[in-house]
PDB file of N, CA and C in Angstrom:
ATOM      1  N   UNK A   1      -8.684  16.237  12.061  1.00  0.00           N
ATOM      2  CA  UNK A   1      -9.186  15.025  12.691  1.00  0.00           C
ATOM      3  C   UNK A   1      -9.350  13.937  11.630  1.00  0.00           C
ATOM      4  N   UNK A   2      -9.172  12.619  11.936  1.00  0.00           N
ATOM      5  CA  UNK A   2      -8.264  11.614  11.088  1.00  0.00           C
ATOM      6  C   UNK A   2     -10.602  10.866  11.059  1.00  0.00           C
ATOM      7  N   UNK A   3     -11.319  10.869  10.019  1.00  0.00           N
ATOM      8  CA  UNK A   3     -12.136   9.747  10.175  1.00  0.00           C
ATOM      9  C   UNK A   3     -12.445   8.717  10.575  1.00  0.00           C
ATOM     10  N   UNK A   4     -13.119   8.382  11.458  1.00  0.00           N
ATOM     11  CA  UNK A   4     -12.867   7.005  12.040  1.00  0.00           C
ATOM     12  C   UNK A   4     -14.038   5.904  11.631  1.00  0.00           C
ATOM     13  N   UNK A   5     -15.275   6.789  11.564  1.00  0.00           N
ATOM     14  CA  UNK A   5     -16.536   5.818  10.859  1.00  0.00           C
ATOM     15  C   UNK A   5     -16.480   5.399   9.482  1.00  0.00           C
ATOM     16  N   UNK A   6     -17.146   4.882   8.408  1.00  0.00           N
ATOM     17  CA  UNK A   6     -17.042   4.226   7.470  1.00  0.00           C
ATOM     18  C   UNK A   6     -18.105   5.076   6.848  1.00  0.00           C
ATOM     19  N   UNK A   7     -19.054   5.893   7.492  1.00  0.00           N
ATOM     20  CA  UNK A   7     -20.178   6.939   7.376  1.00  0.00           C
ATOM     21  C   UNK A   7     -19.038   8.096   7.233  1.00  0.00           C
ATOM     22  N   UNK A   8     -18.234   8.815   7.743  1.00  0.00           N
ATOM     23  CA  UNK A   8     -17.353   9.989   8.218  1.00  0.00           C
ATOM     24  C   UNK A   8     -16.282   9.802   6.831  1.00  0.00           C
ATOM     25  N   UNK A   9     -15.839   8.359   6.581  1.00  0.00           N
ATOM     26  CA  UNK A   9     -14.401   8.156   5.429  1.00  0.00           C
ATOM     27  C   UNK A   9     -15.481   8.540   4.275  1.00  0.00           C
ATOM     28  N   UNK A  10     -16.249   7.962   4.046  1.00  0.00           N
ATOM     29  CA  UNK A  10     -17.394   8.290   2.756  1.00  0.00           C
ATOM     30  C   UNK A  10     -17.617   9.689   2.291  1.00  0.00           C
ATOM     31  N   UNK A  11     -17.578  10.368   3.385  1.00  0.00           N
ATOM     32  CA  UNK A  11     -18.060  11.646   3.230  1.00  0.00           C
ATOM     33  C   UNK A  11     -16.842  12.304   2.985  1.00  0.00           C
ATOM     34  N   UNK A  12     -15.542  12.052   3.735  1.00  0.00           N
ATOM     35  CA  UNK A  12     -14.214  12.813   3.029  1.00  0.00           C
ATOM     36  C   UNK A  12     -13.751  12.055   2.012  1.00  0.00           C
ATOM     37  N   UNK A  13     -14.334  11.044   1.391  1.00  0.00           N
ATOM     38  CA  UNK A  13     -13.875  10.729   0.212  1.00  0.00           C
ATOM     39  C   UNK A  13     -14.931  11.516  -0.907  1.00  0.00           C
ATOM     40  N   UNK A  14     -16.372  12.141  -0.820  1.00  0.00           N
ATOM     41  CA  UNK A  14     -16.771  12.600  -1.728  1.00  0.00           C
ATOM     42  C   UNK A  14     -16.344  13.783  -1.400  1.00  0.00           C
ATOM     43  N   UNK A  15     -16.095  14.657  -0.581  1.00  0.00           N
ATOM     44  CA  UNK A  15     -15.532  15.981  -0.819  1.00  0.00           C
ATOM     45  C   UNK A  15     -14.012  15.788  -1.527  1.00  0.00           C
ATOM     46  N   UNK A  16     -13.339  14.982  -1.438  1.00  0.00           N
ATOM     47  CA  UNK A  16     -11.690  14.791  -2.499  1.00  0.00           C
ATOM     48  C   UNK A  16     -12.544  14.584  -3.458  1.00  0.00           C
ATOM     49  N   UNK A  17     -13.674  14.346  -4.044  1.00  0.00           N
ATOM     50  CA  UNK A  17     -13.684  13.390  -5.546  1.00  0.00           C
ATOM     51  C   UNK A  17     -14.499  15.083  -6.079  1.00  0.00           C
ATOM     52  N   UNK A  18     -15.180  15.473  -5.250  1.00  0.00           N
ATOM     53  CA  UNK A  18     -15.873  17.088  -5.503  1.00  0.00           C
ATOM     54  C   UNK A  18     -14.699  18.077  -5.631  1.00  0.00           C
ATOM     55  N   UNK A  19     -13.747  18.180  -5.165  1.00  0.00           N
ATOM     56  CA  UNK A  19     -12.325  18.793  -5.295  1.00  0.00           C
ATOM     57  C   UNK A  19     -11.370  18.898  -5.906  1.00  0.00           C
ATOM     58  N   UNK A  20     -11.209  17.230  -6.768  1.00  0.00           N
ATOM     59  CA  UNK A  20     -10.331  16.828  -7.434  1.00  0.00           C
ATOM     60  C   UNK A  20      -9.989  17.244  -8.730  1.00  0.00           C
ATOM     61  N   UNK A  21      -8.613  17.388  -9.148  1.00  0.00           N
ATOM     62  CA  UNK A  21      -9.315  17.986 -10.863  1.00  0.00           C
ATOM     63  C   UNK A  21      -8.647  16.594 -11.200  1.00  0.00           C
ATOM     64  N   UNK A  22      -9.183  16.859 -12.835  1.00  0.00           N
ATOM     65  CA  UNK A  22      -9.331  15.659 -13.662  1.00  0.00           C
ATOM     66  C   UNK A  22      -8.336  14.716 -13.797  1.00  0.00           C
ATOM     67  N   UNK A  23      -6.746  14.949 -13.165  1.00  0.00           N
ATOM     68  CA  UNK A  23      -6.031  14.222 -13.564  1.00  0.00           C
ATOM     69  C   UNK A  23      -5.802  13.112 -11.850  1.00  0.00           C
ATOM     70  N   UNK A  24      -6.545  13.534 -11.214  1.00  0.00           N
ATOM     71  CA  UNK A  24      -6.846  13.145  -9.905  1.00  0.00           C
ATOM     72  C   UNK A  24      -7.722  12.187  -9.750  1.00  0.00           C
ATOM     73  N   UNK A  25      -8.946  12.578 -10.821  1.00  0.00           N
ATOM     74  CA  UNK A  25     -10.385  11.591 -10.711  1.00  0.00           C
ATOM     75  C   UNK A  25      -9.859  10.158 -11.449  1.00  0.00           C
ATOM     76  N   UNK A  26      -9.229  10.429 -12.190  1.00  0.00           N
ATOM     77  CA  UNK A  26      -8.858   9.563 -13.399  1.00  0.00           C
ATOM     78  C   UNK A  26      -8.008   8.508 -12.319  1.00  0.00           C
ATOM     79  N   UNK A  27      -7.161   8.920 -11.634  1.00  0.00           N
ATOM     80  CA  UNK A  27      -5.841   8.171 -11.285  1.00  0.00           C
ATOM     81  C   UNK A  27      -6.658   7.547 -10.035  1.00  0.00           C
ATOM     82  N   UNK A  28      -7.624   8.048  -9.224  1.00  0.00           N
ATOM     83  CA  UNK A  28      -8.754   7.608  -8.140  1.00  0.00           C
ATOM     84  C   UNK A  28      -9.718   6.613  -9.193  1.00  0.00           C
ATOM     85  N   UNK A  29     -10.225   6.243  -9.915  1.00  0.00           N
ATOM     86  CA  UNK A  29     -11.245   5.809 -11.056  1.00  0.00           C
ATOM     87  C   UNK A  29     -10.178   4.661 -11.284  1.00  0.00           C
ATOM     88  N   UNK A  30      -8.989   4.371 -11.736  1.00  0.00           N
ATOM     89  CA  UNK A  30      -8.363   3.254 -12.037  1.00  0.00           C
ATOM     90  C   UNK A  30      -7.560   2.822 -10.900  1.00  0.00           C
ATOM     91  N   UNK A  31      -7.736   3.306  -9.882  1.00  0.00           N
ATOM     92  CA  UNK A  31      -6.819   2.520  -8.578  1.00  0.00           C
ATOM     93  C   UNK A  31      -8.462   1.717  -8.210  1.00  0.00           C
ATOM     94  N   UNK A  32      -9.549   2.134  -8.476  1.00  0.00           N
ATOM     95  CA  UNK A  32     -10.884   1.194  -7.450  1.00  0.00           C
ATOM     96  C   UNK A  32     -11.075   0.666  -8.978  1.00  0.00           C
ATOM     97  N   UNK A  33     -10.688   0.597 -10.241  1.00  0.00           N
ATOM     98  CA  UNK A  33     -11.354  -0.321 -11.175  1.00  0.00           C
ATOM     99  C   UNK A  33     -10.052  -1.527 -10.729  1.00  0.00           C
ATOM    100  N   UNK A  34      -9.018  -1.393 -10.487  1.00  0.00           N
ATOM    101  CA  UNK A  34      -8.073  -2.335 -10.330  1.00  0.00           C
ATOM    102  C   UNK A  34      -8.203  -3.119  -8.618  1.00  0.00           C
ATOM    103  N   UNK A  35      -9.067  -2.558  -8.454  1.00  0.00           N
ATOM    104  CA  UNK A  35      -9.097  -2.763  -6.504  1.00  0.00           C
ATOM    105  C   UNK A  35     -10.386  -3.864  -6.955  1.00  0.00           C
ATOM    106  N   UNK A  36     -11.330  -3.578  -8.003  1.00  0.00           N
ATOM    107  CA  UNK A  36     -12.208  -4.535  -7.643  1.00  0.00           C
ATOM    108  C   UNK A  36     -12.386  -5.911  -9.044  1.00  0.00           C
ATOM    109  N   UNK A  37     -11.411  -5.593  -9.694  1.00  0.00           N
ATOM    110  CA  UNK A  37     -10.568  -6.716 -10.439  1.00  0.00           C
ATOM    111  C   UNK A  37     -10.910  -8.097  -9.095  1.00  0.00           C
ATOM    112  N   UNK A  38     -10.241  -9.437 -10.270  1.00  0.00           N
ATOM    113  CA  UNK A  38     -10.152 -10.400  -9.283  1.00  0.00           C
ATOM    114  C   UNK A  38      -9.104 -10.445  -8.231  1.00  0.00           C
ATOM    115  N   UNK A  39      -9.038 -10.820  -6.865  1.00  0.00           N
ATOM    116  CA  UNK A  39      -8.034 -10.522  -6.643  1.00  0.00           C
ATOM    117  C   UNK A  39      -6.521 -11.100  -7.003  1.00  0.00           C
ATOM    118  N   UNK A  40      -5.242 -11.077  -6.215  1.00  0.00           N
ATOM    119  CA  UNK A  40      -4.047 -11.828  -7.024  1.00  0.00           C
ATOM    120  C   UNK A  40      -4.089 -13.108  -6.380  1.00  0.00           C
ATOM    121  N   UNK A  41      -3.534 -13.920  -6.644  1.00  0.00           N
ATOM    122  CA  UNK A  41      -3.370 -15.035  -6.221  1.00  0.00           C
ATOM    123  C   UNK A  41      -2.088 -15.700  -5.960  1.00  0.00           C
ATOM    124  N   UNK A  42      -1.194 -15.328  -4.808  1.00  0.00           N
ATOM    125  CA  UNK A  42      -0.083 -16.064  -4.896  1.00  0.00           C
ATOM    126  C   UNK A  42       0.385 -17.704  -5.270  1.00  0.00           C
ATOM    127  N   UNK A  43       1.379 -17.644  -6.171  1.00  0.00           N
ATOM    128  CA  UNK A  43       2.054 -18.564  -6.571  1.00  0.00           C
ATOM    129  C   UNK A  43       2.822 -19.807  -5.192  1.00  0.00           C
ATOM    130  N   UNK A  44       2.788 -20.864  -5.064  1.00  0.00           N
ATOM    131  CA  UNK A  44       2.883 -21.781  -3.769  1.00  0.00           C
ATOM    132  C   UNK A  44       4.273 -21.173  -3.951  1.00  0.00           C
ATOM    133  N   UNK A  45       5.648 -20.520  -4.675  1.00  0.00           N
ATOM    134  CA  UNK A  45       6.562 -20.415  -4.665  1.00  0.00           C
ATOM    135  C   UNK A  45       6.482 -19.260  -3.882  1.00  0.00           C
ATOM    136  N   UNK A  46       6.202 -17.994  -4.073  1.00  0.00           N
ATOM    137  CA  UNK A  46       5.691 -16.995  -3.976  1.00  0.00           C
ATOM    138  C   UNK A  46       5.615 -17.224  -2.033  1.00  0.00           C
ATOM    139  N   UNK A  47       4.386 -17.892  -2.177  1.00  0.00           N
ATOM    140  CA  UNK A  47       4.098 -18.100  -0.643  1.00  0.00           C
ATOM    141  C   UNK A  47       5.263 -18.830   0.173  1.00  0.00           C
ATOM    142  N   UNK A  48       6.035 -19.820   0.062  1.00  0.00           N
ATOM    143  CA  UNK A  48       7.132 -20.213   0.103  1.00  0.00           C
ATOM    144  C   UNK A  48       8.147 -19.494   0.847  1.00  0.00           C
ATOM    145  N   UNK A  49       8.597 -18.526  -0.377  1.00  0.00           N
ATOM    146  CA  UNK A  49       9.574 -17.084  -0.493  1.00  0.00           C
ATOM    147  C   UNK A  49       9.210 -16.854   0.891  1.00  0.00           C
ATOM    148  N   UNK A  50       7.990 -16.037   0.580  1.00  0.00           N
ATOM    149  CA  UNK A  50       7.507 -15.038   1.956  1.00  0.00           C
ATOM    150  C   UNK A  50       7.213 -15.925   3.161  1.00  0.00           C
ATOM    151  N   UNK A  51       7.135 -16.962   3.790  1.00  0.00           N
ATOM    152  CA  UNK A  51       7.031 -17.831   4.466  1.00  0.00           C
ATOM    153  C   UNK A  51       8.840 -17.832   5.294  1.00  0.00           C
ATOM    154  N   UNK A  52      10.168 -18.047   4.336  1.00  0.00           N
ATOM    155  CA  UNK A  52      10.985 -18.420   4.523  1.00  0.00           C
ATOM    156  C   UNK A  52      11.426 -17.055   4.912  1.00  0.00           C
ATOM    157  N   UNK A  53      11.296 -15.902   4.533  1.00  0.00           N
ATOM    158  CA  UNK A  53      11.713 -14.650   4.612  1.00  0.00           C
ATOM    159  C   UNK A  53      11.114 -14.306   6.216  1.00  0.00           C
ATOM    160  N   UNK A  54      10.320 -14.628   6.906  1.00  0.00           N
ATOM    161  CA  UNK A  54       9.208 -14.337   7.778  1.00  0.00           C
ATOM    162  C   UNK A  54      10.151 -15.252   8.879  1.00  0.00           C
ATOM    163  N   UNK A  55      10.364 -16.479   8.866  1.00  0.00           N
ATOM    164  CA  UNK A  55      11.186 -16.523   9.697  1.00  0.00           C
ATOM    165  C   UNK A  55      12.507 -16.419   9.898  1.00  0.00           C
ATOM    166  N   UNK A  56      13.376 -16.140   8.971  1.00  0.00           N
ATOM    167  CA  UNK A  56      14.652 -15.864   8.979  1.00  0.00           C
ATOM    168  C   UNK A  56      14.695 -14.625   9.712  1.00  0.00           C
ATOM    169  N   UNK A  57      13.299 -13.413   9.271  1.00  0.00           N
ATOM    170  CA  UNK A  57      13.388 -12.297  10.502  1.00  0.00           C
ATOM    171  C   UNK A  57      13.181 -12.176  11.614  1.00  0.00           C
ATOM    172  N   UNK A  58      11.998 -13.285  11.631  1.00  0.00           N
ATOM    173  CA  UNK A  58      11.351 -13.506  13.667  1.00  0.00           C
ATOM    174  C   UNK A  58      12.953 -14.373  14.495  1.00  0.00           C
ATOM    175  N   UNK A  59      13.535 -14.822  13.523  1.00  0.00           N
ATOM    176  CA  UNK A  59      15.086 -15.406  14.102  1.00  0.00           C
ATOM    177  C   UNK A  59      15.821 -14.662  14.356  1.00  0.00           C
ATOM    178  N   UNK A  60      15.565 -13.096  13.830  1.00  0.00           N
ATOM    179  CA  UNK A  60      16.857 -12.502  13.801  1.00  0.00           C
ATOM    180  C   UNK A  60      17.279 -12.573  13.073  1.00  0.00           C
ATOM    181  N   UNK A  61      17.361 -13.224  11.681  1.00  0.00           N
ATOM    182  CA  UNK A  61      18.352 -13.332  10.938  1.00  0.00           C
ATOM    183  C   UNK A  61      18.144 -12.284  10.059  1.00  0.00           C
ATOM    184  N   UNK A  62      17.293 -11.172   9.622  1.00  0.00           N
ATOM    185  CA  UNK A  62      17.626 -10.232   8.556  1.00  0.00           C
ATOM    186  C   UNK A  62      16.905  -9.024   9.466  1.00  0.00           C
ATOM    187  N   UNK A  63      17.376  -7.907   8.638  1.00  0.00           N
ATOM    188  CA  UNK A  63      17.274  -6.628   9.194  1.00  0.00           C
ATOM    189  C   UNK A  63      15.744  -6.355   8.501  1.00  0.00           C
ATOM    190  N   UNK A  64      14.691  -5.324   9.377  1.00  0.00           N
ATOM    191  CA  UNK A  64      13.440  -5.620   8.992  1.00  0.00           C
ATOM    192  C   UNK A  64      13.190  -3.405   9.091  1.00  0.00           C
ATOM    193  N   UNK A  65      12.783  -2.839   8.212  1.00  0.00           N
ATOM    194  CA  UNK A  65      12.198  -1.124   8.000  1.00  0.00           C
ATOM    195  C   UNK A  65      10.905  -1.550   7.986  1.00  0.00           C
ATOM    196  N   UNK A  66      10.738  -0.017   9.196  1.00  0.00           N
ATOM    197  CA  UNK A  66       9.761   0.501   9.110  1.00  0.00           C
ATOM    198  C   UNK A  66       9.239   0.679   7.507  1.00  0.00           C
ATOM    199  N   UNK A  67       7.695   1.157   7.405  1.00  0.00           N
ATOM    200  CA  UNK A  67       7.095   1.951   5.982  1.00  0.00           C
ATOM    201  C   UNK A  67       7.862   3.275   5.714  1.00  0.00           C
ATOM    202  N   UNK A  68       7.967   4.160   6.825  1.00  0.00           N
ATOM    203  CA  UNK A  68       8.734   5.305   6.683  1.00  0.00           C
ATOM    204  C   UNK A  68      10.353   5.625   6.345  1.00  0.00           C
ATOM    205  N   UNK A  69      10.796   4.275   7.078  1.00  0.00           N
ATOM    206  CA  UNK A  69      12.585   4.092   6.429  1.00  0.00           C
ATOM    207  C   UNK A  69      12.446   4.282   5.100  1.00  0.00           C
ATOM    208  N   UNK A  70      11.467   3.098   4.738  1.00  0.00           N
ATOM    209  CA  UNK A  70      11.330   2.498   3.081  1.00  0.00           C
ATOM    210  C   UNK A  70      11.501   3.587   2.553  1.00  0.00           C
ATOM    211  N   UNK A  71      10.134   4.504   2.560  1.00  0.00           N
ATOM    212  CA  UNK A  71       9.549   5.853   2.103  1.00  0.00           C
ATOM    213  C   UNK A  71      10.743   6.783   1.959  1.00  0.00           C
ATOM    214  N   UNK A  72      11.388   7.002   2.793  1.00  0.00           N
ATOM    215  CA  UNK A  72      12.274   7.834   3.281  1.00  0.00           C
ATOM    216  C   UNK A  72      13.658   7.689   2.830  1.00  0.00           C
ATOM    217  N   UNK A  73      14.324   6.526   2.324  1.00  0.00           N
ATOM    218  CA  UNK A  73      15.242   6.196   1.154  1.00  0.00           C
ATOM    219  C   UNK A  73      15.107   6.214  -0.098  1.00  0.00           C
ATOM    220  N   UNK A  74      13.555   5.812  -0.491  1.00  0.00           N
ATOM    221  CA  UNK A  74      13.066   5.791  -1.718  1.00  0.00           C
ATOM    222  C   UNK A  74      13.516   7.465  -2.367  1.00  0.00           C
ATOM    223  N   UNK A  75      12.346   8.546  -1.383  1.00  0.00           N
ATOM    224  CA  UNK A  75      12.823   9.865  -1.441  1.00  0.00           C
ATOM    225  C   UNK A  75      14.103  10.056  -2.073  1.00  0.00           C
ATOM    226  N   UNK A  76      15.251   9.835  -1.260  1.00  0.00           N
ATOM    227  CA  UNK A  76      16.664  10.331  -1.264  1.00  0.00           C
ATOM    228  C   UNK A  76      17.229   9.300  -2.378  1.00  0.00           C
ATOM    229  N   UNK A  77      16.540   8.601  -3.594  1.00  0.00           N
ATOM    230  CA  UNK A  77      17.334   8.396  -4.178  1.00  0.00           C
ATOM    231  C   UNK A  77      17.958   6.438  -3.591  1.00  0.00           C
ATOM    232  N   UNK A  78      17.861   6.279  -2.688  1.00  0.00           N
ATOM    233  CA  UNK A  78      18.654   5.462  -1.835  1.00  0.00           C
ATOM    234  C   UNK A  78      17.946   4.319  -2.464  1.00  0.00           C
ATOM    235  N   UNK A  79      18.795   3.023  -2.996  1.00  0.00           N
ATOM    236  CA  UNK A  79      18.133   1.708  -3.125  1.00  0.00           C
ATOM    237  C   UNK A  79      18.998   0.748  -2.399  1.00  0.00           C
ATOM    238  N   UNK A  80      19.638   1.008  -1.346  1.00  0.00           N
ATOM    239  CA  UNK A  80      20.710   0.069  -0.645  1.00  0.00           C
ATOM    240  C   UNK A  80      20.405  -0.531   0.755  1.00  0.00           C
ATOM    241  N   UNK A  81      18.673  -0.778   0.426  1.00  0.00           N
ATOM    242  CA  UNK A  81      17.567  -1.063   1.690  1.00  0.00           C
ATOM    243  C   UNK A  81      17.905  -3.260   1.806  1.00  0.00           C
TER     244      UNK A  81
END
């Protein structure tokens, strides 16, 4: 059963951190020291890009993957996304 409270995620996140061995805590310890860094700040070019990309797809004009395609070529080696 998948957590759904914010009380329930807390609690399966301290049983992973009670579980974890050290090369686990470490790699969990620098993903939340980098999570609470400032955040990024896109570049007006940046925003631009992704702006122009956003509708060329709602047009139809480019082919758009699922997370799991992505995932799932990445796997096999595949960079011809």
């Amino acid at each position: 059963m998948t957590p759904v409270s914010s009380t329930e995620i807390r609690q399966q996140l301290h049983h992973y951190i009670d579980v974890a061995n050290d090369k686990d805590i470490a790699a969990m310890f620098s993903f939340m020291e980098d999570k609470s860094a400032q955040p990024y700040t896109f570049t007006q070019e940046e925003l631009d890009e992704f702006y122009s990309r956003r509708e060329k797809f709602l047009k139809g004009g480019s082919i758009g993957y699922s997370v799991e395609d992505v995932h799932s070529q990445l796997r096999k080696g595949k960079n011809g996304l």
